[in-house]
C-alpha atoms as a PDB file:
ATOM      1  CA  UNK A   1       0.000   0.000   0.000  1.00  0.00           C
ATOM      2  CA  UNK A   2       1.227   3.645  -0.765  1.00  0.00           C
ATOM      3  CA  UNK A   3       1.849   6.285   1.861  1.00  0.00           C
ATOM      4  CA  UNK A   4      -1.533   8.305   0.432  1.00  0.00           C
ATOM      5  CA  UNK A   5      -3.470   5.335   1.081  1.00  0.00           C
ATOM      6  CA  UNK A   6      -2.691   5.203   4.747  1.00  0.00           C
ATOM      7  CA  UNK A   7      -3.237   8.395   5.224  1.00  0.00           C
ATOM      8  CA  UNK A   8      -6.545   8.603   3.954  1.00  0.00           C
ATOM      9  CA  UNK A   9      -7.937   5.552   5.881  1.00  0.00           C
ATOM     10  CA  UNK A  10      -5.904   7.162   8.907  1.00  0.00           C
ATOM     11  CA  UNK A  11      -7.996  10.429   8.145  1.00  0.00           C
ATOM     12  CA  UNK A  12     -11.556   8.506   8.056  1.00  0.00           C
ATOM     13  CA  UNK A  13     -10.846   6.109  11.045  1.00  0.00           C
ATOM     14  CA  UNK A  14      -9.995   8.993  13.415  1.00  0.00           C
ATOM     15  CA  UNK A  15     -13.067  11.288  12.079  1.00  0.00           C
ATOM     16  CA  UNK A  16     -15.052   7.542  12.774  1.00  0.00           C
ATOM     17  CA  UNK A  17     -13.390   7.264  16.081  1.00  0.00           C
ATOM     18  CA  UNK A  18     -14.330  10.807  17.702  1.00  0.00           C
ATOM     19  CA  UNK A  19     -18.022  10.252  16.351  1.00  0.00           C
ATOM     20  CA  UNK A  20     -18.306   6.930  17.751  1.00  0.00           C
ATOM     21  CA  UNK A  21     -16.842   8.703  20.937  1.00  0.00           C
ATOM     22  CA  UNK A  22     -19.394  11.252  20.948  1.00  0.00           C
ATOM     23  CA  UNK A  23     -22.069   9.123  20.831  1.00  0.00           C
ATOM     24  CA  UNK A  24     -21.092   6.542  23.079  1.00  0.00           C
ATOM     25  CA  UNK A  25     -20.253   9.191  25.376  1.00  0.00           C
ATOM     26  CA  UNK A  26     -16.931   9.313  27.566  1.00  0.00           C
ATOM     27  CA  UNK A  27     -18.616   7.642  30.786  1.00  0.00           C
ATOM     28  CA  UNK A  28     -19.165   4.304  28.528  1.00  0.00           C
ATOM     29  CA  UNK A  29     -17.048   1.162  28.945  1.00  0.00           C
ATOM     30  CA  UNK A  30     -15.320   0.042  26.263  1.00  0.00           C
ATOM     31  CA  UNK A  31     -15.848  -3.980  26.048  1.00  0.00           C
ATOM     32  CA  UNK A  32     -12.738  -4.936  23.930  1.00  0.00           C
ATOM     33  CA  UNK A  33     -10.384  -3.267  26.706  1.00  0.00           C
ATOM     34  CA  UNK A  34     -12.366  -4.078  29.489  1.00  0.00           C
ATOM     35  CA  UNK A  35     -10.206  -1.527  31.752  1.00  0.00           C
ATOM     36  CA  UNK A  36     -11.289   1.574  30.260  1.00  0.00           C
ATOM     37  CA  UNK A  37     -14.157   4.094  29.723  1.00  0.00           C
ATOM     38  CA  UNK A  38     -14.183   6.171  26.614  1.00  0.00           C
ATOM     39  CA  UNK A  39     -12.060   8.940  27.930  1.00  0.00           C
ATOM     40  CA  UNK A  40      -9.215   6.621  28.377  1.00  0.00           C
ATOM     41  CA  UNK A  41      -9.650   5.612  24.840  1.00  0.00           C
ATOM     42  CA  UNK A  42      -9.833   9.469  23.647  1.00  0.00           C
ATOM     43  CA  UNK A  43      -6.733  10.115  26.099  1.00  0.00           C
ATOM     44  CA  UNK A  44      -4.705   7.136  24.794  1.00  0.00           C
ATOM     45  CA  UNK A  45      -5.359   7.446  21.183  1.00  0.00           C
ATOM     46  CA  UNK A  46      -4.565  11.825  21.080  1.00  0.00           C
ATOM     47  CA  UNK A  47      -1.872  11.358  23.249  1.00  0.00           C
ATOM     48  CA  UNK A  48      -0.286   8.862  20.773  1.00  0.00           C
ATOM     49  CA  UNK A  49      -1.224  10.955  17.791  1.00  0.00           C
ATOM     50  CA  UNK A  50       0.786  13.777  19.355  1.00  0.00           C
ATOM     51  CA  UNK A  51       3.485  11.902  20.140  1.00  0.00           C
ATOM     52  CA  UNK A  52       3.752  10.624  16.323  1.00  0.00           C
ATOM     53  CA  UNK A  53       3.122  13.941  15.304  1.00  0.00           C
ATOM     54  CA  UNK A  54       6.259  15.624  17.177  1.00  0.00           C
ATOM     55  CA  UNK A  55       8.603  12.409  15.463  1.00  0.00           C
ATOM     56  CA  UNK A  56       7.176  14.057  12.155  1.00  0.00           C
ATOM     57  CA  UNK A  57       7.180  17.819  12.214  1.00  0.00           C
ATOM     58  CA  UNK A  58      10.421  18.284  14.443  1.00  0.00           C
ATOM     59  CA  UNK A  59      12.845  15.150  12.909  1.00  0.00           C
ATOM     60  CA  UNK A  60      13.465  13.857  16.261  1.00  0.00           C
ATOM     61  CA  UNK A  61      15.863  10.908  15.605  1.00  0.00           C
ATOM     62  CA  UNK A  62      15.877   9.259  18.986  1.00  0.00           C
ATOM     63  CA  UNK A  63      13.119   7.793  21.565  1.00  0.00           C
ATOM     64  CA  UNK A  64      11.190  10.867  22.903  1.00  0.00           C
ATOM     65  CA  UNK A  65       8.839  10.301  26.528  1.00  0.00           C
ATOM     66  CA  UNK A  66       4.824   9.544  25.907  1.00  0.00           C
ATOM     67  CA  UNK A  67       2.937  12.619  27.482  1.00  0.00           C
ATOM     68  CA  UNK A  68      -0.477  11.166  29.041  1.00  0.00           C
ATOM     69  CA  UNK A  69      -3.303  12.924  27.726  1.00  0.00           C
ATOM     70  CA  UNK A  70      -4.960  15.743  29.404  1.00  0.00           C
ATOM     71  CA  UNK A  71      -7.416  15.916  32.620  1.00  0.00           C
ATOM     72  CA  UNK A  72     -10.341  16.961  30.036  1.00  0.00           C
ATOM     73  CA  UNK A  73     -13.708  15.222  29.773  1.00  0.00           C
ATOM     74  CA  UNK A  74     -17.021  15.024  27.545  1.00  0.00           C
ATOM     75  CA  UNK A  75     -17.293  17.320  24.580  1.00  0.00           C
ATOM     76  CA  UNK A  76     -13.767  19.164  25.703  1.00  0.00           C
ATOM     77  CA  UNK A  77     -11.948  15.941  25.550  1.00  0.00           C
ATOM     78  CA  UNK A  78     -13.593  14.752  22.248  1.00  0.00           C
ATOM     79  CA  UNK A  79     -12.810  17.989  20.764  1.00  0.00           C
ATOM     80  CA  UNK A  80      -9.064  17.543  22.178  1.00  0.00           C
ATOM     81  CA  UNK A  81      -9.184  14.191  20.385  1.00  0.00           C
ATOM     82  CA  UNK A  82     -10.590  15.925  16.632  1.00  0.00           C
ATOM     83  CA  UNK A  83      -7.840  18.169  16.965  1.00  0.00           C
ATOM     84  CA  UNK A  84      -4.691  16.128  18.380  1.00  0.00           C
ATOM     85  CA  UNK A  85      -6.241  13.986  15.141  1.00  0.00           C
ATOM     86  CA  UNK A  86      -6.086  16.738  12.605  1.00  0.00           C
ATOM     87  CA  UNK A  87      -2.836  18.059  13.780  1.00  0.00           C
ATOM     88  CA  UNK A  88      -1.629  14.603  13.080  1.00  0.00           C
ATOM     89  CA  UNK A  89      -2.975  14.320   9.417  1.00  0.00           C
ATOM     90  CA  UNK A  90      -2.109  17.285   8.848  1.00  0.00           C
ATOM     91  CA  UNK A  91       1.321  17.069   9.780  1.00  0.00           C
ATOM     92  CA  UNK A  92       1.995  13.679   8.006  1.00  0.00           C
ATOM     93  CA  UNK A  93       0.375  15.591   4.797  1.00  0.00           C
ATOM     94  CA  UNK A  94       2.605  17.855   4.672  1.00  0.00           C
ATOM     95  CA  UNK A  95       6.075  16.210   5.578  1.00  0.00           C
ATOM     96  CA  UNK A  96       8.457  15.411   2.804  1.00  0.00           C
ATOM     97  CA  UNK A  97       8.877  12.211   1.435  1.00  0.00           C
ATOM     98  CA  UNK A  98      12.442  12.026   2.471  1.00  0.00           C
ATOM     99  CA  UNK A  99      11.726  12.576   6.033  1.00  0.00           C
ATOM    100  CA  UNK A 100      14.554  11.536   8.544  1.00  0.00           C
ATOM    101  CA  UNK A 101      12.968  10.907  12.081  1.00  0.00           C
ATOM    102  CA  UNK A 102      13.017   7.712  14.483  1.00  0.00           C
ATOM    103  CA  UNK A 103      10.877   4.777  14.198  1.00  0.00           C
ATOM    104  CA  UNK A 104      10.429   1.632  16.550  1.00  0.00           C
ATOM    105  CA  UNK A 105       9.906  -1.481  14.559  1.00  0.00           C
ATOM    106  CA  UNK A 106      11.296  -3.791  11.701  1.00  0.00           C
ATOM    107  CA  UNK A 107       8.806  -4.287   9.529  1.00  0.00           C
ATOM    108  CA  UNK A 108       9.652  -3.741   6.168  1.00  0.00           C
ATOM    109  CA  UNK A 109       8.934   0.087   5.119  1.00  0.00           C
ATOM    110  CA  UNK A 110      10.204   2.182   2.759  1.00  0.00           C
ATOM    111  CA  UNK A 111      10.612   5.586   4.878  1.00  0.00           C
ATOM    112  CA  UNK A 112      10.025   6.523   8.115  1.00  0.00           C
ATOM    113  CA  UNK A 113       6.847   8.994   6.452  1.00  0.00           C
ATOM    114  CA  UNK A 114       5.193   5.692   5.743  1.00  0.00           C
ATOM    115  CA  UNK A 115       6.301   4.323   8.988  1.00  0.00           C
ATOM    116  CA  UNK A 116       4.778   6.670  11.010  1.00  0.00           C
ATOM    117  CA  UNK A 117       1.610   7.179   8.658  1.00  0.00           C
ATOM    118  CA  UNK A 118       1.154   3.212   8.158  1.00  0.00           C
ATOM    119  CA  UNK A 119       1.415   2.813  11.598  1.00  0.00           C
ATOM    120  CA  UNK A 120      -0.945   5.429  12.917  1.00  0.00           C
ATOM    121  CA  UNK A 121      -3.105   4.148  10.657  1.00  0.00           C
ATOM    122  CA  UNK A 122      -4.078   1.141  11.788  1.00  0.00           C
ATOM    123  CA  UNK A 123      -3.484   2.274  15.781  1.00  0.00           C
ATOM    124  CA  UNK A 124      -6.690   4.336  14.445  1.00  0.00           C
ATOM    125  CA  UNK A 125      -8.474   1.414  12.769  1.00  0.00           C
ATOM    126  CA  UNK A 126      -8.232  -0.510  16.150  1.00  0.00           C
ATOM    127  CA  UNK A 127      -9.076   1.959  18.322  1.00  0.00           C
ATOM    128  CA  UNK A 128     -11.923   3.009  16.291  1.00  0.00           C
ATOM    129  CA  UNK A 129     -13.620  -0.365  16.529  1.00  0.00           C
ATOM    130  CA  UNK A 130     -12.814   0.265  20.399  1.00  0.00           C
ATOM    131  CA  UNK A 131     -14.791   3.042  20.614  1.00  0.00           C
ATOM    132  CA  UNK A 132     -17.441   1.800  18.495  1.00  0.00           C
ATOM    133  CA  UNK A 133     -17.704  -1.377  20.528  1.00  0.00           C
ATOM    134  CA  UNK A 134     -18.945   1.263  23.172  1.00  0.00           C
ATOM    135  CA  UNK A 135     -21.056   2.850  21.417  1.00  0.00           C
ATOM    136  CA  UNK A 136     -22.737  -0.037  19.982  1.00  0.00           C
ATOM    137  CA  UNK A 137     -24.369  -1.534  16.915  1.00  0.00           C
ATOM    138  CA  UNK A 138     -22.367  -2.483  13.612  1.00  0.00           C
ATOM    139  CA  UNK A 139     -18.890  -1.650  13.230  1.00  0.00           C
ATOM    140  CA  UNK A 140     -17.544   0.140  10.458  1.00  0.00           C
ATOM    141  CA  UNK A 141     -15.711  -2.315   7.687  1.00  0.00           C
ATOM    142  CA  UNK A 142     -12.148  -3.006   7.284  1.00  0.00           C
ATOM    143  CA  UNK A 143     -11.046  -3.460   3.514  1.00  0.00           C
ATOM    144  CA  UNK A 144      -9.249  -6.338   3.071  1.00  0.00           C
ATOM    145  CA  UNK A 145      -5.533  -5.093   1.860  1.00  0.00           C
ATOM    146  CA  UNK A 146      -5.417  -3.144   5.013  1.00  0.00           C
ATOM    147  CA  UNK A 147      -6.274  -5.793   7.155  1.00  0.00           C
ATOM    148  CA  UNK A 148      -4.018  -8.016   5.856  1.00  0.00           C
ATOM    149  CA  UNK A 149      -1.286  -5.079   5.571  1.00  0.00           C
ATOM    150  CA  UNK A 150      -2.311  -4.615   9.788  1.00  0.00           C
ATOM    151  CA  UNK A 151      -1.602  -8.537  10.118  1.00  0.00           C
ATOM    152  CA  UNK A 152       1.942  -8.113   8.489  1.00  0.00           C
ATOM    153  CA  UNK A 153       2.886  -5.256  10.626  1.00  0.00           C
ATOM    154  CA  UNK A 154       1.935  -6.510  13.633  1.00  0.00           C
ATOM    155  CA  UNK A 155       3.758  -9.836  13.445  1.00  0.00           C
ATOM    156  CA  UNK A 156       7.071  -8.797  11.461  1.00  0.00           C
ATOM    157  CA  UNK A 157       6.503  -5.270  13.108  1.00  0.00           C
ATOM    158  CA  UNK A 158       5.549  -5.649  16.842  1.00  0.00           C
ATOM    159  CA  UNK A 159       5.985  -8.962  17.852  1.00  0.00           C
ATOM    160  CA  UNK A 160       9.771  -8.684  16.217  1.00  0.00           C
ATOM    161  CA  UNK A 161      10.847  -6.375  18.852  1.00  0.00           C
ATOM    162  CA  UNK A 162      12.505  -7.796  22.089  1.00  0.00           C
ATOM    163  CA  UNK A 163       9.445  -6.363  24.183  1.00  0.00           C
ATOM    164  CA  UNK A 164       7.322  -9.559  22.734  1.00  0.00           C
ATOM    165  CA  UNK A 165       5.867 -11.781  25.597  1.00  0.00           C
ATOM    166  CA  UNK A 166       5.070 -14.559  22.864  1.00  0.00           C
ATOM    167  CA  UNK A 167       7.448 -17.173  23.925  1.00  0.00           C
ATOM    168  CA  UNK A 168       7.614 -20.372  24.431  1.00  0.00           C
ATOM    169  CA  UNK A 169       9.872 -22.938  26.233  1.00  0.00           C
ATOM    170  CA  UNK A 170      10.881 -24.711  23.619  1.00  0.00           C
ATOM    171  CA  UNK A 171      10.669 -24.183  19.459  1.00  0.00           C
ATOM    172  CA  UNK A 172       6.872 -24.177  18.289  1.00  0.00           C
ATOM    173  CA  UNK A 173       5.466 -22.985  14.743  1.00  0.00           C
ATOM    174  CA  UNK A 174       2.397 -21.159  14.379  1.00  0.00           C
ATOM    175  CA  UNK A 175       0.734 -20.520  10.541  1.00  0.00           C
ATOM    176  CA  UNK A 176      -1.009 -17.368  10.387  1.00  0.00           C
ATOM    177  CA  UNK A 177      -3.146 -17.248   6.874  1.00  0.00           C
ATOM    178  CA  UNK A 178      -5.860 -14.624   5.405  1.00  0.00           C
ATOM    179  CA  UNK A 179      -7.677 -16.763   3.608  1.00  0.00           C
ATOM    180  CA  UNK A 180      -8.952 -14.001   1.581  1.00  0.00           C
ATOM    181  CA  UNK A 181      -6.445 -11.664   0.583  1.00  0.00           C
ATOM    182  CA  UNK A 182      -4.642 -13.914  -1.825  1.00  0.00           C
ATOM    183  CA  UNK A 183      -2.004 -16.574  -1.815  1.00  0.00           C
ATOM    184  CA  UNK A 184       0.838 -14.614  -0.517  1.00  0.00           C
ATOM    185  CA  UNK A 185      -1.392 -13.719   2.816  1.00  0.00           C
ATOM    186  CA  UNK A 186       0.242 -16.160   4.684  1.00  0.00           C
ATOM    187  CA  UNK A 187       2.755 -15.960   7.730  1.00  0.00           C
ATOM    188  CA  UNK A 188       4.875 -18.870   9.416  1.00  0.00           C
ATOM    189  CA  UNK A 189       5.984 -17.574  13.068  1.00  0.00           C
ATOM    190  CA  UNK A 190       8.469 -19.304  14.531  1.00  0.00           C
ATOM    191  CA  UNK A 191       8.008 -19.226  18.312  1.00  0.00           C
ATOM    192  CA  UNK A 192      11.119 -19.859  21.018  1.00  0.00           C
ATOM    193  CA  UNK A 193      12.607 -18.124  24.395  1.00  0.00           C
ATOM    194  CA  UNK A 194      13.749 -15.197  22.030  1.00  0.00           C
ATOM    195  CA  UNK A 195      11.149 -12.838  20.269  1.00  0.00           C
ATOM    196  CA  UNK A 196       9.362 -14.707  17.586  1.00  0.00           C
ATOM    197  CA  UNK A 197      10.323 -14.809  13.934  1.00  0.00           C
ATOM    198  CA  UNK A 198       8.199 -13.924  11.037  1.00  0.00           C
ATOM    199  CA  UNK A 199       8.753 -14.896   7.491  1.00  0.00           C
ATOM    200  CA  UNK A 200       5.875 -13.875   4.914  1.00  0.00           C
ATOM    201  CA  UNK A 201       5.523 -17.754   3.500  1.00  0.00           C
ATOM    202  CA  UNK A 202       4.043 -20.868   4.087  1.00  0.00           C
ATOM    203  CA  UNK A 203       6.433 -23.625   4.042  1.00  0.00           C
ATOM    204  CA  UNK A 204       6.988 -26.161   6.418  1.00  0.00           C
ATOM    205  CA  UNK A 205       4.883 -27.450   8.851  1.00  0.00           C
ATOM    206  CA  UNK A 206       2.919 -25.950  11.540  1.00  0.00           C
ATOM    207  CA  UNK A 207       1.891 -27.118  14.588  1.00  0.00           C
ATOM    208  CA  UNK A 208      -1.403 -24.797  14.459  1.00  0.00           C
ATOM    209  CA  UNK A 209      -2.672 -22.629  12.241  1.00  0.00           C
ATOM    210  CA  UNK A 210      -4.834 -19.300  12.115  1.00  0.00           C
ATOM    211  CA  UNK A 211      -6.892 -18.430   9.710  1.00  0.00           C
ATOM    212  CA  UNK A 212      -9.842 -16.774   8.253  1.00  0.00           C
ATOM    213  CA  UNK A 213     -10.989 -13.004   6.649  1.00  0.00           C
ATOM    214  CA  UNK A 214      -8.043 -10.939   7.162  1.00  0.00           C
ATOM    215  CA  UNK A 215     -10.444  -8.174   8.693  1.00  0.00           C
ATOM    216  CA  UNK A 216     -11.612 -10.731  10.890  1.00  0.00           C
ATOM    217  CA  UNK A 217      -8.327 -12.023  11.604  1.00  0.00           C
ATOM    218  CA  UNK A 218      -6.610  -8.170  12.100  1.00  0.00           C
ATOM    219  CA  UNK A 219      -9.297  -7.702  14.694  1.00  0.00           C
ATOM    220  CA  UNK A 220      -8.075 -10.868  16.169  1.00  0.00           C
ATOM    221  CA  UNK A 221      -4.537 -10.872  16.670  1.00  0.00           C
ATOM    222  CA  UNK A 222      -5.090  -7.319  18.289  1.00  0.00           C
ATOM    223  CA  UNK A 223      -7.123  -9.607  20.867  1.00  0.00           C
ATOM    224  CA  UNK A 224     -10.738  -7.652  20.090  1.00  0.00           C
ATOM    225  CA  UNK A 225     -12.599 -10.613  18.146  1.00  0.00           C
ATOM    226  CA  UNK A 226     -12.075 -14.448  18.582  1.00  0.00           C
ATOM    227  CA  UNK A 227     -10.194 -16.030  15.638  1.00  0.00           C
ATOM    228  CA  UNK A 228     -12.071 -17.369  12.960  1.00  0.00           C
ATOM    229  CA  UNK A 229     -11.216 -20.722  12.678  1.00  0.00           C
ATOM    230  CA  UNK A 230      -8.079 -22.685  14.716  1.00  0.00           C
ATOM    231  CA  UNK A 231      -6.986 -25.894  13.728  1.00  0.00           C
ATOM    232  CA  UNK A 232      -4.072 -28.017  15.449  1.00  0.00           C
ATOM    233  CA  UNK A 233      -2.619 -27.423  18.653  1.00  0.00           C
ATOM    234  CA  UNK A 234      -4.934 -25.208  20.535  1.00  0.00           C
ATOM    235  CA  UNK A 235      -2.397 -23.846  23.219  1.00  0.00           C
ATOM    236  CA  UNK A 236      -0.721 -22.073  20.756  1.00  0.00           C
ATOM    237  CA  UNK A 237      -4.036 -19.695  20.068  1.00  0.00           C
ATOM    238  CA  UNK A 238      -4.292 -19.161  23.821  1.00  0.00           C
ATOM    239  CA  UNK A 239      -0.666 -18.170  24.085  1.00  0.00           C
ATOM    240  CA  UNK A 240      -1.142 -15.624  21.603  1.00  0.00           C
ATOM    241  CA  UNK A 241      -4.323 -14.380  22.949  1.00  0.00           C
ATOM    242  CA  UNK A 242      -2.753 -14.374  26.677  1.00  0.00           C
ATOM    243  CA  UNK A 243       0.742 -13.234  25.746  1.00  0.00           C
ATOM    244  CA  UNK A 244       0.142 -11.097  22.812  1.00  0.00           C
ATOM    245  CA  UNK A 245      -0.642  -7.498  24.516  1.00  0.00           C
ATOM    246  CA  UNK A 246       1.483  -4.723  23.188  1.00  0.00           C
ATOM    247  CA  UNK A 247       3.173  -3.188  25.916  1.00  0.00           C
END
């Protein structure tokens, strides 16, 4: 996917975000992260979106602090949402294509302006279908490149990085596979005491597999839907879904 394409769906899934907000209202739990209201959600999401946003705009080149987001509530805080949003899209518009700034994950990119706008992105999509989870009633639709796109990031993205609690005790194989996104939407991660290992392929054998819709299976992996359909060794779906927080 281009950089123009992320930033478009990252410019419809925060406007979908603050409505769903709005509606919901900021005193409303949020069932997919069972430990927050709204606000949180609206605190979380801006605060990240600023944080981004100074990477961009000021060519920081090293780790910077995450500010919490401010003591604000109701129709203040959703407005501070709309506009730590904006400033964010509006920022990523504008920055050159040759961009120097820091980024914090290996998965394959080809700058760090589609870094950052690829990866606020889909931090939108997911928190979106947080917030509309509180508000209720059908979520909004995740094309099916992006999901799939959201699948490859997070396992040769997050889960690549030495904070991953995916481990196991001795060498295990899980298949991840989109069933629908073509036959390249398949991912072989090779489990161990070290940070799992991702390669985009299929070979080999696996001793369980993942599969289904990649917008189905997106939502998954980020722990807010079951998985579609498991098949083999079971304990290796509830490792990820125990182990696979991003913290």
């Amino acid at each position: 996917m281009e950089t123009a394409e992320f930033l478009e769906i990252l410019d419809r899934e925060g406007r979908l975000l603050a409505a769903a907000a709005e509606r919901a209202g900021t005193d409303a739990k949020v069932p997919t992260c069972p430990e927050w209201q709204v606000r949180d959600l609206l605190r979380h999401t801006g605060a990240v979106h600023r944080w981004a946003t100074a990477f961009v705009s000021d060519g920081h080149t090293a780790p910077r602090p995450f500010a919490d987001g401010p003591d604000l509530d109701g129709a203040e805080l959703v407005a501070w949402y709309r506009d730590s949003h904006r400033l964010l899209v509006e920022t990523l518009a504008a920055a050159p294509a040759d961009l120097e700034c820091w980024t914090f994950h290996p998965a394959p990119c080809p700058s760090p302006l589609t870094f950052w706008t690829r990866r606020q992105a889909h931090e939108t999509a997911v928190h979106r279908y947080d917030a509309e989870a509180a508000r209720g009633g059908t979520a909004s639709p995740v094309a099916t490149e992006f999901a799939a796109d959201g699948i490859d990031e997070l396992l040769r993205g997050f889960h690549a990085r030495s904070r991953s609690r995916v481990r196991t005790e001795r060498p295990r194989t899980l298949r991840v596979r989109a069933v629908d996104a073509g036959a390249d939407a398949v991912w072989t991660v090779r489990l161990s005491a070290e940070p799992p290992v991702t390669s985009r392929d299929g070979s080999g054998e696996a001793e369980a597999e993942l599969a289904g819709p990649a917008d189905q299976l997106y939502l998954a992996l980020w722990n807010r839907t079951p998985v579609p359909s498991v098949t083999g060794d079971p304990s290796l779906a509830t490792l990820w879904r125990e182990r696979s927080g991003i913290v």
